[in-house]
Every structure is written in C-alpha cells, then in structure tokens.
C-alpha atoms as a PDB file:
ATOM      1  CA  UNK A   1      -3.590 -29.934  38.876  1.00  0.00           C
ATOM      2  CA  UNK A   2      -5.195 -30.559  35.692  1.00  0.00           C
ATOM      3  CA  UNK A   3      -5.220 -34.275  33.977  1.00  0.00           C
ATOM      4  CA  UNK A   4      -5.516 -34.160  30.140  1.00  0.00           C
ATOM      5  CA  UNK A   5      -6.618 -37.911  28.717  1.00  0.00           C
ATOM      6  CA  UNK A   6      -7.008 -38.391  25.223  1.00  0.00           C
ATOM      7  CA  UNK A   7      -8.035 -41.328  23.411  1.00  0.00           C
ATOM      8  CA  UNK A   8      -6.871 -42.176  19.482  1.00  0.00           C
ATOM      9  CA  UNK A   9      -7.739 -45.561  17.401  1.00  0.00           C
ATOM     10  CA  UNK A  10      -4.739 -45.901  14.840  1.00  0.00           C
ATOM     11  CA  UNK A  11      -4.643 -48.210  11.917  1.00  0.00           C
ATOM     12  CA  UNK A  12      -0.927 -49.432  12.725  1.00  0.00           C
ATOM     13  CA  UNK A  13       0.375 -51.579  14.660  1.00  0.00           C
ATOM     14  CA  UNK A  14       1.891 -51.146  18.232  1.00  0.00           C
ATOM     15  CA  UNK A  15       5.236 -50.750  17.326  1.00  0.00           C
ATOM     16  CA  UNK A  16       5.293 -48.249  14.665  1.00  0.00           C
ATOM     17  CA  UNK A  17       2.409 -45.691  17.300  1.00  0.00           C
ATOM     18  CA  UNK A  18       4.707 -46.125  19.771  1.00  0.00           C
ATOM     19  CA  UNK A  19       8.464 -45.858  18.002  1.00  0.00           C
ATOM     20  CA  UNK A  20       6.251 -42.810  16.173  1.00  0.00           C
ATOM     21  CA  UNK A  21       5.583 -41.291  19.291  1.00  0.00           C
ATOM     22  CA  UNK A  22       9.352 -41.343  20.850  1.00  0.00           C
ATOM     23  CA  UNK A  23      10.434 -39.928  17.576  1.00  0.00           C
ATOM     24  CA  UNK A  24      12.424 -36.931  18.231  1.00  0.00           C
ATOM     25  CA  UNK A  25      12.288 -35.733  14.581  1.00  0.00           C
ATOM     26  CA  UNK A  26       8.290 -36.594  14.290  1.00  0.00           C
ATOM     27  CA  UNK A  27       7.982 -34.627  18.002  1.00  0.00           C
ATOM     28  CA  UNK A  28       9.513 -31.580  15.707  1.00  0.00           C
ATOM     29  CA  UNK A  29       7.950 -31.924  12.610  1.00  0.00           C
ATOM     30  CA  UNK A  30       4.284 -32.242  14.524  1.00  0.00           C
ATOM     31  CA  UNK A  31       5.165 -29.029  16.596  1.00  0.00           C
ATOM     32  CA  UNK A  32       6.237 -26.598  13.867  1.00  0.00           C
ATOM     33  CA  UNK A  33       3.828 -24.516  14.746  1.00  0.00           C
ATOM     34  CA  UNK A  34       5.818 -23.545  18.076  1.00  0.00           C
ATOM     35  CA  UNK A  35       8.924 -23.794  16.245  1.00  0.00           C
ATOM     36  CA  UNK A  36      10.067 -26.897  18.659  1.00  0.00           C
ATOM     37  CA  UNK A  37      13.704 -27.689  18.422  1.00  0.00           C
ATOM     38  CA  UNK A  38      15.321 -30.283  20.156  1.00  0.00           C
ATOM     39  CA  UNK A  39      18.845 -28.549  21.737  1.00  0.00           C
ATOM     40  CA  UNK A  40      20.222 -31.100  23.818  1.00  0.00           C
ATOM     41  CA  UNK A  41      20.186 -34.459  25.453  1.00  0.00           C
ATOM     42  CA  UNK A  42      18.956 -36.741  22.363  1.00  0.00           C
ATOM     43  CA  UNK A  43      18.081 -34.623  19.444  1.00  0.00           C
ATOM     44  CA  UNK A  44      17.296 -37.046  17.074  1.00  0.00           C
ATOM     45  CA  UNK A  45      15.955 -40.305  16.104  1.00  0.00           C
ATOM     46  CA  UNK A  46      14.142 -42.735  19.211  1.00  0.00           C
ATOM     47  CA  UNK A  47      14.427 -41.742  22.666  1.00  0.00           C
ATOM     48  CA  UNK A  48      14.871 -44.397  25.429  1.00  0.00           C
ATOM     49  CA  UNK A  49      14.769 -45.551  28.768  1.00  0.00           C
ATOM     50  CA  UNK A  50      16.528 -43.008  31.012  1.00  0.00           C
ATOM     51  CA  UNK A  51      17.218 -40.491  27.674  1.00  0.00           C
ATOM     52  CA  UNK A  52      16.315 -36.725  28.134  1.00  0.00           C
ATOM     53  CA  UNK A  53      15.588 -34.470  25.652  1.00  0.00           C
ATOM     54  CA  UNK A  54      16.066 -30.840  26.297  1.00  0.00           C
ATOM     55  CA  UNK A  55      13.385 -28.755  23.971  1.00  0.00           C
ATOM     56  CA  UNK A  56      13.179 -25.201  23.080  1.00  0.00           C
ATOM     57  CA  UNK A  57      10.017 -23.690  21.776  1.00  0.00           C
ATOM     58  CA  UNK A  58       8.042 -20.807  21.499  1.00  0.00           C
ATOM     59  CA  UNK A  59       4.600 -20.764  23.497  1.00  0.00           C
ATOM     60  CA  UNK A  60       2.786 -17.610  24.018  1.00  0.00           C
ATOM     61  CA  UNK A  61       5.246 -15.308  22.196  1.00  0.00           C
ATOM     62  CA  UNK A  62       7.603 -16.502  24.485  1.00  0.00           C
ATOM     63  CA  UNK A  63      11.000 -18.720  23.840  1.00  0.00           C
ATOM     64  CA  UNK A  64      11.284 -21.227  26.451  1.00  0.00           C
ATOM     65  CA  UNK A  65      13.106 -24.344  27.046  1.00  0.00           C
ATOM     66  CA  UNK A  66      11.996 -27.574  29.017  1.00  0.00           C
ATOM     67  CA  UNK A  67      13.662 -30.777  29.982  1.00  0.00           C
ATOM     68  CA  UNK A  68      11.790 -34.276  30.231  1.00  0.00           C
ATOM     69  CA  UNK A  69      13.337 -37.457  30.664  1.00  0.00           C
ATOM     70  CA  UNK A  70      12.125 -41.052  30.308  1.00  0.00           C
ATOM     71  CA  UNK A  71      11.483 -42.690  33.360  1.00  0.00           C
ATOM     72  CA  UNK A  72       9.181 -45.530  32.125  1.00  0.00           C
ATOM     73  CA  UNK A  73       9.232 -47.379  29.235  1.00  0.00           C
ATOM     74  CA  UNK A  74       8.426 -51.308  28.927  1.00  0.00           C
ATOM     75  CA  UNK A  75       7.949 -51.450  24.949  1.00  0.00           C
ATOM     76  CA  UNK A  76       5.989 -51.093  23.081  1.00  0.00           C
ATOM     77  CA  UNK A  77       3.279 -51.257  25.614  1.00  0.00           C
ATOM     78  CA  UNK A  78       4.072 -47.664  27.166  1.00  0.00           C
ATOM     79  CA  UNK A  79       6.579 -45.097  28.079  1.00  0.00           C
ATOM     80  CA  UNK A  80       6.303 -42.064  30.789  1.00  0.00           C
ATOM     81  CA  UNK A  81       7.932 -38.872  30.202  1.00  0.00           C
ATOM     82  CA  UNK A  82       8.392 -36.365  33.275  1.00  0.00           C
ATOM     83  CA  UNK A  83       9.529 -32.927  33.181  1.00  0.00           C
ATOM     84  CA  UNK A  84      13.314 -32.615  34.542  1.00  0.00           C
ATOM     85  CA  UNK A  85      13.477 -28.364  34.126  1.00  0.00           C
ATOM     86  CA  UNK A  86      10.646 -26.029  32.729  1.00  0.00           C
ATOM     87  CA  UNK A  87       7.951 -23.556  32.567  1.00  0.00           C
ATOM     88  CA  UNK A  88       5.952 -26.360  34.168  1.00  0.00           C
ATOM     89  CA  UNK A  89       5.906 -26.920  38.409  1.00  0.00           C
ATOM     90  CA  UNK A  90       6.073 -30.508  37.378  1.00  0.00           C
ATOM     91  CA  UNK A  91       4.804 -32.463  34.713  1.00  0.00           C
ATOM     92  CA  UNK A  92       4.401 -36.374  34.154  1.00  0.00           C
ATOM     93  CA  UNK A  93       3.323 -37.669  30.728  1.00  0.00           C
ATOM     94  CA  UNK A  94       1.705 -40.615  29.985  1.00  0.00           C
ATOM     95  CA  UNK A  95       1.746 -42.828  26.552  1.00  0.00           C
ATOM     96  CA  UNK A  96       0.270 -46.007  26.029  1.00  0.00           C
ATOM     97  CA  UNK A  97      -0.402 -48.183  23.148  1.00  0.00           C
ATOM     98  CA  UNK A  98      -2.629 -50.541  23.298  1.00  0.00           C
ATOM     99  CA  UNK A  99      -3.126 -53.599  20.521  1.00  0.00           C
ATOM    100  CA  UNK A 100      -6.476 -54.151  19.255  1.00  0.00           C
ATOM    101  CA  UNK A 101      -5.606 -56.896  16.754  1.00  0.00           C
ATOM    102  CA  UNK A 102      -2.498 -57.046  14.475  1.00  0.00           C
ATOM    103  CA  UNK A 103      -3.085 -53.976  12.564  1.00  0.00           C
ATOM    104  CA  UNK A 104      -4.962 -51.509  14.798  1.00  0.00           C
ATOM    105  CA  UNK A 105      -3.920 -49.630  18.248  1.00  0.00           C
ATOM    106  CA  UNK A 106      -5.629 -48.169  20.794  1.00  0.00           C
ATOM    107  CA  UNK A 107      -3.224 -44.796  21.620  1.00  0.00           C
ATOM    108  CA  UNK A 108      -3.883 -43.613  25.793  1.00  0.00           C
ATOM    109  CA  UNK A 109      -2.672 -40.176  26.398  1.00  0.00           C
ATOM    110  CA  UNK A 110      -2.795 -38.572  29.928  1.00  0.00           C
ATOM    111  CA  UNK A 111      -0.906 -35.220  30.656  1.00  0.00           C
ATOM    112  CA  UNK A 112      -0.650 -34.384  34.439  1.00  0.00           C
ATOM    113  CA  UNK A 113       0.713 -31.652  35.135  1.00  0.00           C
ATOM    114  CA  UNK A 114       0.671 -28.614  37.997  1.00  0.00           C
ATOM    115  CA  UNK A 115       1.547 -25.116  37.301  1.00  0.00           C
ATOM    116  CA  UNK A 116       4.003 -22.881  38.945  1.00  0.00           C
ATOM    117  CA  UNK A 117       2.504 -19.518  40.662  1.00  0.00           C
ATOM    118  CA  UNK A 118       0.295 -21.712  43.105  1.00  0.00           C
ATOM    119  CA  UNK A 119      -3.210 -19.703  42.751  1.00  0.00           C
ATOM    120  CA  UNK A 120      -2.042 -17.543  40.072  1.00  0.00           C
ATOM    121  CA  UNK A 121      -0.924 -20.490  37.846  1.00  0.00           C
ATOM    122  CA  UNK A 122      -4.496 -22.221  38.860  1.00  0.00           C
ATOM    123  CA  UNK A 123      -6.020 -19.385  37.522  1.00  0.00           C
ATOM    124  CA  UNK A 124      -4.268 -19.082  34.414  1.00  0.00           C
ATOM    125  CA  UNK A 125      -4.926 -23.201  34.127  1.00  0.00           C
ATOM    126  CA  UNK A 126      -8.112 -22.209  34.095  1.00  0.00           C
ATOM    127  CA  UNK A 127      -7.971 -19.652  31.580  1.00  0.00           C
ATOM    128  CA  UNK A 128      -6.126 -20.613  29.300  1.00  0.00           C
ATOM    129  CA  UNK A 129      -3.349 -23.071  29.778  1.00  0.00           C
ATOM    130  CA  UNK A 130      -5.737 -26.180  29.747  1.00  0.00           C
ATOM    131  CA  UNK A 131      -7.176 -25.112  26.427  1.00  0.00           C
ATOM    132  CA  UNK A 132      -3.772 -24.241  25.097  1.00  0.00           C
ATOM    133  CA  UNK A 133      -2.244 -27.351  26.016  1.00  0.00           C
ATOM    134  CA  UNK A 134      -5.182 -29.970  24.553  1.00  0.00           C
ATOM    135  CA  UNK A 135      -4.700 -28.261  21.354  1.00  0.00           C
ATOM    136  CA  UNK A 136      -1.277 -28.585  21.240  1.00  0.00           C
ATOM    137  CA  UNK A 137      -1.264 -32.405  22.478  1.00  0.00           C
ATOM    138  CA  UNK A 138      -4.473 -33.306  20.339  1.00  0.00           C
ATOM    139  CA  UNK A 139      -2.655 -31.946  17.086  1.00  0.00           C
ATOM    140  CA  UNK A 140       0.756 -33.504  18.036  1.00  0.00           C
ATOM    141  CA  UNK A 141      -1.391 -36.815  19.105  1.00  0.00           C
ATOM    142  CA  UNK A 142      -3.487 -36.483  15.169  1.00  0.00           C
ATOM    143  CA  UNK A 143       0.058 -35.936  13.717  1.00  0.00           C
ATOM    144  CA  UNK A 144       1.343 -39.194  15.050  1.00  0.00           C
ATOM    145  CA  UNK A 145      -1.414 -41.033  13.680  1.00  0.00           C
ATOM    146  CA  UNK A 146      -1.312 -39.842  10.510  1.00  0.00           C
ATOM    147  CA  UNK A 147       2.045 -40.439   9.778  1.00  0.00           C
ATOM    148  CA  UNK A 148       1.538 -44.194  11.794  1.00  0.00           C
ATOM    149  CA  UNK A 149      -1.442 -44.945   9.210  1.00  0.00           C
ATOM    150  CA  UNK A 150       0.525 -43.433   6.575  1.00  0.00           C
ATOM    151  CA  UNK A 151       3.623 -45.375   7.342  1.00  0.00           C
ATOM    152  CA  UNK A 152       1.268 -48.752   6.895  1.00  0.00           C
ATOM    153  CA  UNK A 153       0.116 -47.456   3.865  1.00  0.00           C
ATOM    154  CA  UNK A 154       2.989 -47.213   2.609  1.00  0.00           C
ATOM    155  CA  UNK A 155       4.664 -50.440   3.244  1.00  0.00           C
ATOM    156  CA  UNK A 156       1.300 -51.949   1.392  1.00  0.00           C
ATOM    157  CA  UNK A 157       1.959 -50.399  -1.697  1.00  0.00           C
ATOM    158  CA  UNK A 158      -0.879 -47.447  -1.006  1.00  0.00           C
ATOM    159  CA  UNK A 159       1.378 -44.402  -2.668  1.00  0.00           C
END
C-alpha cells in the first residue's frame, strides 16, 4: 500500500490552488500526455462535494477508465477524492492547501492507494507503478502551480 506525499509552495492564494486543483478542464489540460478525458459525472468546470467524475485515459498503452468521487471537501482548506470504479483496488486522494500569508500557499498532496492482484500488484508497485504514478502526480501537481502563479500574474498586470 504505497503513500505518495508531495509538497509544493505556490505564489497564489488559497483559493485560486485549490479551485485550480478541482478544475476539471485544468485536470485535462495537465494530463494530455495520457490523453485524459473526462466522460461522465461532471466533465467540466469545479467539482464539488459529493460530485464524481468518471475519467478515461490511456496509461501503459492501455485505455482505461476510473471513477472518483468527492467525499471531503471543507474549502478551500482541503478536499479528498476516492476512487468509486478503476484499475486501482482502492484509492483515496488527498489535497490540501495551506495559507502561508495572503499571497502564498503551501499545496499537501498524499496519494494512498493499494493495487489489485494482491502480491502480483505489490510487485508491480514496486516496479513500476510507484515511479509511474509520482511522475504523473508531480507533473499534474507543477501544472497546477504554474497556471495558479500564472493566474496571479495575470490579474497584476504581469502579461
């Protein structure tokens, strides 16, 4: 049962990291690299409280589709998102946002998850899965922030 924590200081504040990280359209446009579609449930704009999105993606050469839902949110301190249906045996996804002034936040991100296949699936975990899935939440995490920071920037007159 691996536990992925990451740790990113943005130069926004809390509300725009965390409506940036419920975005359904920023969630697609920072996974493009899987080809990640949202199909069903909410497929665009914020996601809320009790919401599920239904995703379909391509991960190892493979076209899959998962289901998470919102079971946590108190905003814009945090939100959980837990796997409903997927590749996964479970899944429960932690975002935080923490304030570090008026214009900074502290993002928390902790991915627990447990793979199907019992020993098998450990294995693979091992492997590769662990690996595969810190890239892909790292870059999806880097995304967020850049289009947070870029969002300030913005609304300052920066471009």
């Amino acid at each position: 049962m691996p536990v992925i924590r990451m740790e990113f200081l943005i130069h926004a504040p809390q509300q725009i990291c965390f409506d940036a990280a419920r975005s359904i359209d920023l969630h697609m446009e920072s996974t493009a690299k899987t080809r990640e579609r949202a199909i069903g449930g909410v497929t665009s704009g914020l996601i809320q409280l009790g919401e599920s999105v239904t995703w379909e993606a391509v991960h190892f050469g493979i076209k899959q589709n998962l289901t998470a839902k919102i079971t946590e949110m108190e905003e814009p301190r945090y939100f959980v998102d837990e796997m409903v249906a997927g590749a996964f045996k479970r899944f429960s996804h932690v975002h935080e946002f923490i304030p570090l002034g008026a214009s900074q936040t502290r993002m928390l991100d902790t991915f627990d998850y447990t793979s199907p296949f019992g020993m098998l699936g450990r294995l693979v975990d091992w492997i590769v899965l662990e690996k595969y899935m810190t890239h892909f939440l790292r870059t999806r995490n880097e995304y967020i922030k850049g289009v947070a920071e870029a969002q300030v920037n913005k609304s300052n007159g920066l471009f």
